[in-house]
Protein backbone atom coordinates (compact mmCIF):
# COMPACT_ATOMS: atom_id res chain seq x y z
CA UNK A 1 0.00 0.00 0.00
CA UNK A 2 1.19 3.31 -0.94
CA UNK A 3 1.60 6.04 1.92
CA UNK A 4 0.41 8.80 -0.08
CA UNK A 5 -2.74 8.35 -2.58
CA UNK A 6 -1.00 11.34 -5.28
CA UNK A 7 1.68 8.51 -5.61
CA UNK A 8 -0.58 6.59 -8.15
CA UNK A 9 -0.43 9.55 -10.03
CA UNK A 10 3.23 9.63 -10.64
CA UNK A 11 3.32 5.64 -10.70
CA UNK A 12 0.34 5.07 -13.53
CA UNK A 13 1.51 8.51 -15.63
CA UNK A 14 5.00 6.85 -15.97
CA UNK A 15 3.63 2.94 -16.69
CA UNK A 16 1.35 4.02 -19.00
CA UNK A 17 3.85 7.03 -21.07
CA UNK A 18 6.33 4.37 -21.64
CA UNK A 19 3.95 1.36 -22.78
CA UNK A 20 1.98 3.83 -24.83
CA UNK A 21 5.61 5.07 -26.13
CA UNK A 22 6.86 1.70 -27.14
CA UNK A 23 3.85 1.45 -29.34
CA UNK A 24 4.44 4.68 -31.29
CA UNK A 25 8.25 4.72 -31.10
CA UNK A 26 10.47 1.71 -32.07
CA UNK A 27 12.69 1.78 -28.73
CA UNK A 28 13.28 -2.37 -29.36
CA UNK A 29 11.30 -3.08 -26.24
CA UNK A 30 13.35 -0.57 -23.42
CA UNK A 31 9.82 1.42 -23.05
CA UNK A 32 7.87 -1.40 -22.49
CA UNK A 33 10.42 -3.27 -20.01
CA UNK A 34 10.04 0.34 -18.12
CA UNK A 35 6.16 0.22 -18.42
CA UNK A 36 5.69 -3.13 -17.68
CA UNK A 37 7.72 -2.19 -14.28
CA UNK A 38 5.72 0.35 -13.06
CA UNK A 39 2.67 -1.06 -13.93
CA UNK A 40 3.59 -4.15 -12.17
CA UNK A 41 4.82 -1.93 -8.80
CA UNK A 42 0.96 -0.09 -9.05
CA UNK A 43 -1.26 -2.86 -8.87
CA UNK A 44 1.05 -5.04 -6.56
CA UNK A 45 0.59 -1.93 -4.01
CA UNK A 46 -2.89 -2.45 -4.04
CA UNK A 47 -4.27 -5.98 -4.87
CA UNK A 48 -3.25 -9.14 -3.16
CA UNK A 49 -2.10 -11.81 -5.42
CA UNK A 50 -5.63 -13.20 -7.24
CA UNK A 51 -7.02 -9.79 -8.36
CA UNK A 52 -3.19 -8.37 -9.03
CA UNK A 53 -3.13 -10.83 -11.91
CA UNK A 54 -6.78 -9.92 -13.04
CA UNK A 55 -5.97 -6.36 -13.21
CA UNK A 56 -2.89 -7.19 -14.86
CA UNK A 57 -4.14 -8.75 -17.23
CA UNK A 58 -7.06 -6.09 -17.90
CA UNK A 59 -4.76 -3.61 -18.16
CA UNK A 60 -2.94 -5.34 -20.74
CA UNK A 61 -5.62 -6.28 -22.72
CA UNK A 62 -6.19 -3.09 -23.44
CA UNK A 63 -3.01 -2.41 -24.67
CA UNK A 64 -3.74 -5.55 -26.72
CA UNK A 65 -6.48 -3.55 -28.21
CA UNK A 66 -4.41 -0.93 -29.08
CA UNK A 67 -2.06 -3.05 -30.95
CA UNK A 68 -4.82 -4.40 -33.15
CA UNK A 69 -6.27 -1.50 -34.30
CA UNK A 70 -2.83 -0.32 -35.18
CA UNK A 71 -1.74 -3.26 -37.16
CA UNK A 72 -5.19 -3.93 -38.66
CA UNK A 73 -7.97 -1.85 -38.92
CA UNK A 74 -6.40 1.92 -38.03
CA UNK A 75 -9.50 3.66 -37.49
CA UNK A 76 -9.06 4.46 -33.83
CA UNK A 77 -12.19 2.21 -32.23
CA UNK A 78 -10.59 -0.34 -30.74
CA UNK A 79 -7.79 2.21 -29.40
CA UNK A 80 -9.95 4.18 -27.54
CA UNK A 81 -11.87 0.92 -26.19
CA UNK A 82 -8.60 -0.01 -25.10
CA UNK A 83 -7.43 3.21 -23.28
CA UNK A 84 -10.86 3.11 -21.58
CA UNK A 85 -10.29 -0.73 -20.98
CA UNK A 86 -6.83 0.38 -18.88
CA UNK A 87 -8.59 3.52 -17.40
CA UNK A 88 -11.17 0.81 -15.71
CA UNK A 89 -8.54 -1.30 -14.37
CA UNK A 90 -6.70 1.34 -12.50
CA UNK A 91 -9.37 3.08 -11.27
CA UNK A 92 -11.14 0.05 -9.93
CA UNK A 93 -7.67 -1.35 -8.47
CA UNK A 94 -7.56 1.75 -5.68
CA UNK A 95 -8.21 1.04 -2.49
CA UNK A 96 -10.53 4.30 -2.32
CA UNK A 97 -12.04 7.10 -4.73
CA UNK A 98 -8.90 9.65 -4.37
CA UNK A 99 -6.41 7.24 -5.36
CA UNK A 100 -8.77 6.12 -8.07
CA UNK A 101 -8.80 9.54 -9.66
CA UNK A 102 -5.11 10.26 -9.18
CA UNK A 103 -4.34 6.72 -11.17
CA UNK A 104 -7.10 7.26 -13.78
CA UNK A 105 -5.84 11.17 -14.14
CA UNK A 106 -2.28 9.33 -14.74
CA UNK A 107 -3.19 7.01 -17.14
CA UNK A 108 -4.38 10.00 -19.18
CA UNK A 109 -1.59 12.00 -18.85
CA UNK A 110 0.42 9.41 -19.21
CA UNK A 111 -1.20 8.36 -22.87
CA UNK A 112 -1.04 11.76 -23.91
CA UNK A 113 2.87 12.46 -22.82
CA UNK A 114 3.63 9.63 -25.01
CA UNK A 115 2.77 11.67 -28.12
CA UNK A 116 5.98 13.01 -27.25
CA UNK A 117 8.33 10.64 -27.84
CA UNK A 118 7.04 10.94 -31.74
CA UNK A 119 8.75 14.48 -32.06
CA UNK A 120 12.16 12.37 -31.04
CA UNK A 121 11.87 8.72 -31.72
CA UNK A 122 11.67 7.13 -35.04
CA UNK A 123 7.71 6.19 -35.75
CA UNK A 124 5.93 3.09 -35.72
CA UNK A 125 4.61 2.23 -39.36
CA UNK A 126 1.45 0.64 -37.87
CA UNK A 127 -0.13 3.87 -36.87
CA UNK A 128 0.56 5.76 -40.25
CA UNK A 129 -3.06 5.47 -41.90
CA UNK A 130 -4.02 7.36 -38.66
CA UNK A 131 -1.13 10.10 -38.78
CA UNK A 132 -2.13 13.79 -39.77
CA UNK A 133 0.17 14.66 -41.72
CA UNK A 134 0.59 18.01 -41.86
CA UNK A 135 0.31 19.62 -45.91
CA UNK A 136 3.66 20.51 -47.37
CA UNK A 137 2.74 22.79 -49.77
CA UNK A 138 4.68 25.35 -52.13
CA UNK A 139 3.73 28.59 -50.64
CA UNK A 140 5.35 27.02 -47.04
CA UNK A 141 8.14 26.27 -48.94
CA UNK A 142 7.93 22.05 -50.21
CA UNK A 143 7.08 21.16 -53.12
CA UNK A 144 4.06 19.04 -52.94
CA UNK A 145 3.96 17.07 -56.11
CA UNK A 146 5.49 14.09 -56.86
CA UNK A 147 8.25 14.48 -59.15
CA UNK A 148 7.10 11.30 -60.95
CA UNK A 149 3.97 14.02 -61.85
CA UNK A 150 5.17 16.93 -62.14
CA UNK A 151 5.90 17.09 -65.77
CA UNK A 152 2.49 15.95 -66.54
CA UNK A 153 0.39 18.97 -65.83
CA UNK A 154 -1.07 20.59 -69.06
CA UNK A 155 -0.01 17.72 -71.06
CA UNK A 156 -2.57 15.92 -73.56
CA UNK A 157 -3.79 12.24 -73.87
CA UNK A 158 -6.19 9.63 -74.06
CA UNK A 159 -8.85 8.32 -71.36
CA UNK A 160 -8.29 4.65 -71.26
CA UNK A 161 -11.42 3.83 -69.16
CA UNK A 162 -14.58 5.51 -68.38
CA UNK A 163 -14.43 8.42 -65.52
CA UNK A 164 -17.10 8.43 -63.01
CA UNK A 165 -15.33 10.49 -62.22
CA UNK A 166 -12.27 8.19 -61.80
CA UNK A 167 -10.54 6.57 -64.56
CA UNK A 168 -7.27 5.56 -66.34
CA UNK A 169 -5.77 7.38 -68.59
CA UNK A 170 -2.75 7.43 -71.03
CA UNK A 171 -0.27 10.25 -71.43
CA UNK A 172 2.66 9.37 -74.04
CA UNK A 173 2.47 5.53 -73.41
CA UNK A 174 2.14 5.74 -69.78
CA UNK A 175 -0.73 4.81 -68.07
CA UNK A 176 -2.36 6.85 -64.56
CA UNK A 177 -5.00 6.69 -62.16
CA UNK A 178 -6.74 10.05 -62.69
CA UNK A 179 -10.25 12.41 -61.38
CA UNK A 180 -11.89 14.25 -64.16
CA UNK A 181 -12.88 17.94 -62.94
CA UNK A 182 -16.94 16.81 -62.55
CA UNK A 183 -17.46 16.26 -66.79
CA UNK A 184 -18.73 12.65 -67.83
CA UNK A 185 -15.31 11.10 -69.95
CA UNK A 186 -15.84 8.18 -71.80
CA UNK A 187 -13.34 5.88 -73.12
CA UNK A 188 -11.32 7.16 -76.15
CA UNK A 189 -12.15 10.45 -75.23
CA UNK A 190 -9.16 13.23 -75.50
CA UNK A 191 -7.98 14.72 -72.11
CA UNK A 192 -5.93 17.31 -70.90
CA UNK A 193 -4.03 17.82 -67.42
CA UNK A 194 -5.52 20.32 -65.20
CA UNK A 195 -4.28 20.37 -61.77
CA UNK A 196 -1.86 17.80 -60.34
CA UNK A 197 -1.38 17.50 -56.03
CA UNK A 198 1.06 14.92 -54.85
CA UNK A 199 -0.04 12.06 -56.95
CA UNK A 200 -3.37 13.46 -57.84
CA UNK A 201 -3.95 14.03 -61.17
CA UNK A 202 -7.16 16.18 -62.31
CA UNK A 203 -8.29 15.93 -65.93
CA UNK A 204 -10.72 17.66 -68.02
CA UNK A 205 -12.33 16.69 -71.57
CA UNK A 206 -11.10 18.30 -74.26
């Protein structure tokens, strides 16, 4: 049992910013070794032996959670079930209400002080589909097309497919994915680049 209930606090905040941490950040398992400790230290203050390893494993599973939606579906839903999932085991693993908050109030902090190991750890690919990326346009001083595009803007071809309003077309014996600008282009029809962003490419009927 901890002397002081604000202890929790300090102990979940820490457990959970370095397990959350090893999933954004490849740190080859040091964060979660550090995680796992602290975790381990909170509920063994609190829980004899039986519910410690119920908790535990609670806790954990909603980590689990976390890991699935990162790998496989990326749209945040079984994330947030899981945060809420490890919220629920620390708060109900207190011996009283304070503590309760203080631990659940650390597992929050602790999820979102893990955000900032991404400004100085190397990412984990499994969460890109859910990264904002930030647009690196021209006027802030990137160029945002593709290279590999570029050159195509205001050039002339041939729709390959029918665009409804996506299609295929053909630009000098090349073929690319393409949007037409809202007119109905039919196969065979003659096209012209409009607009290309990134790896975008807008056509319109000529």
């Amino acid at each position: 049992m901890f002397t002081y209930d604000w202890i929790a606090l300090f102990i979940t905040f820490l457990g959970t910013m370095f397990l959350i941490g090893e999933l954004l950040v490849n740190m080859r398992g040091v964060f979660a070794i550090i995680g796992f400790g602290f975790i381990t230290v909170y509920f063994s203050g609190y829980l004899e032996t039986e519910m410690f390893i119920v908790m535990m494993l609670v806790y954990f599973l909603g980590i689990i959670l976390m890991i699935i939606d990162g790998k496989l579906l990326n749209d945040g839903t079984l994330a947030v079930i899981g945060a809420v999932t490890m919220i629920i085991a620390v708060g109900f693993s207190a011996p009283n209400w304070v503590a309760g908050l203080y631990s659940v109030i650390g597992v929050i902090l602790g999820g979102a002080a893990s955000l900032l190991f991404l400004k100085v750890f190397k990412h984990r690919k499994m969460w890109s589909k859910m990264a904002l990326n930030d647009q690196l346009s021209t006027e802030m001083g990137y160029n945002s097309m593709n290279e590999k595009y570029q050159y195509l803007l205001e050039q002339q071809g041939e729709a390959l497919t029918d665009m409804r309003p996506v299609g295929t077309i053909k630009i000098e014996d090349e073929e690319y994915s393409a949007v037409s600008n809202g007119q109905w282009i039919t196969s065979g029809d003659k096209i012209k680049v409009v607009k290309v962003d990134g790896t975008k490419i807008l056509v319109k009927k000529l």
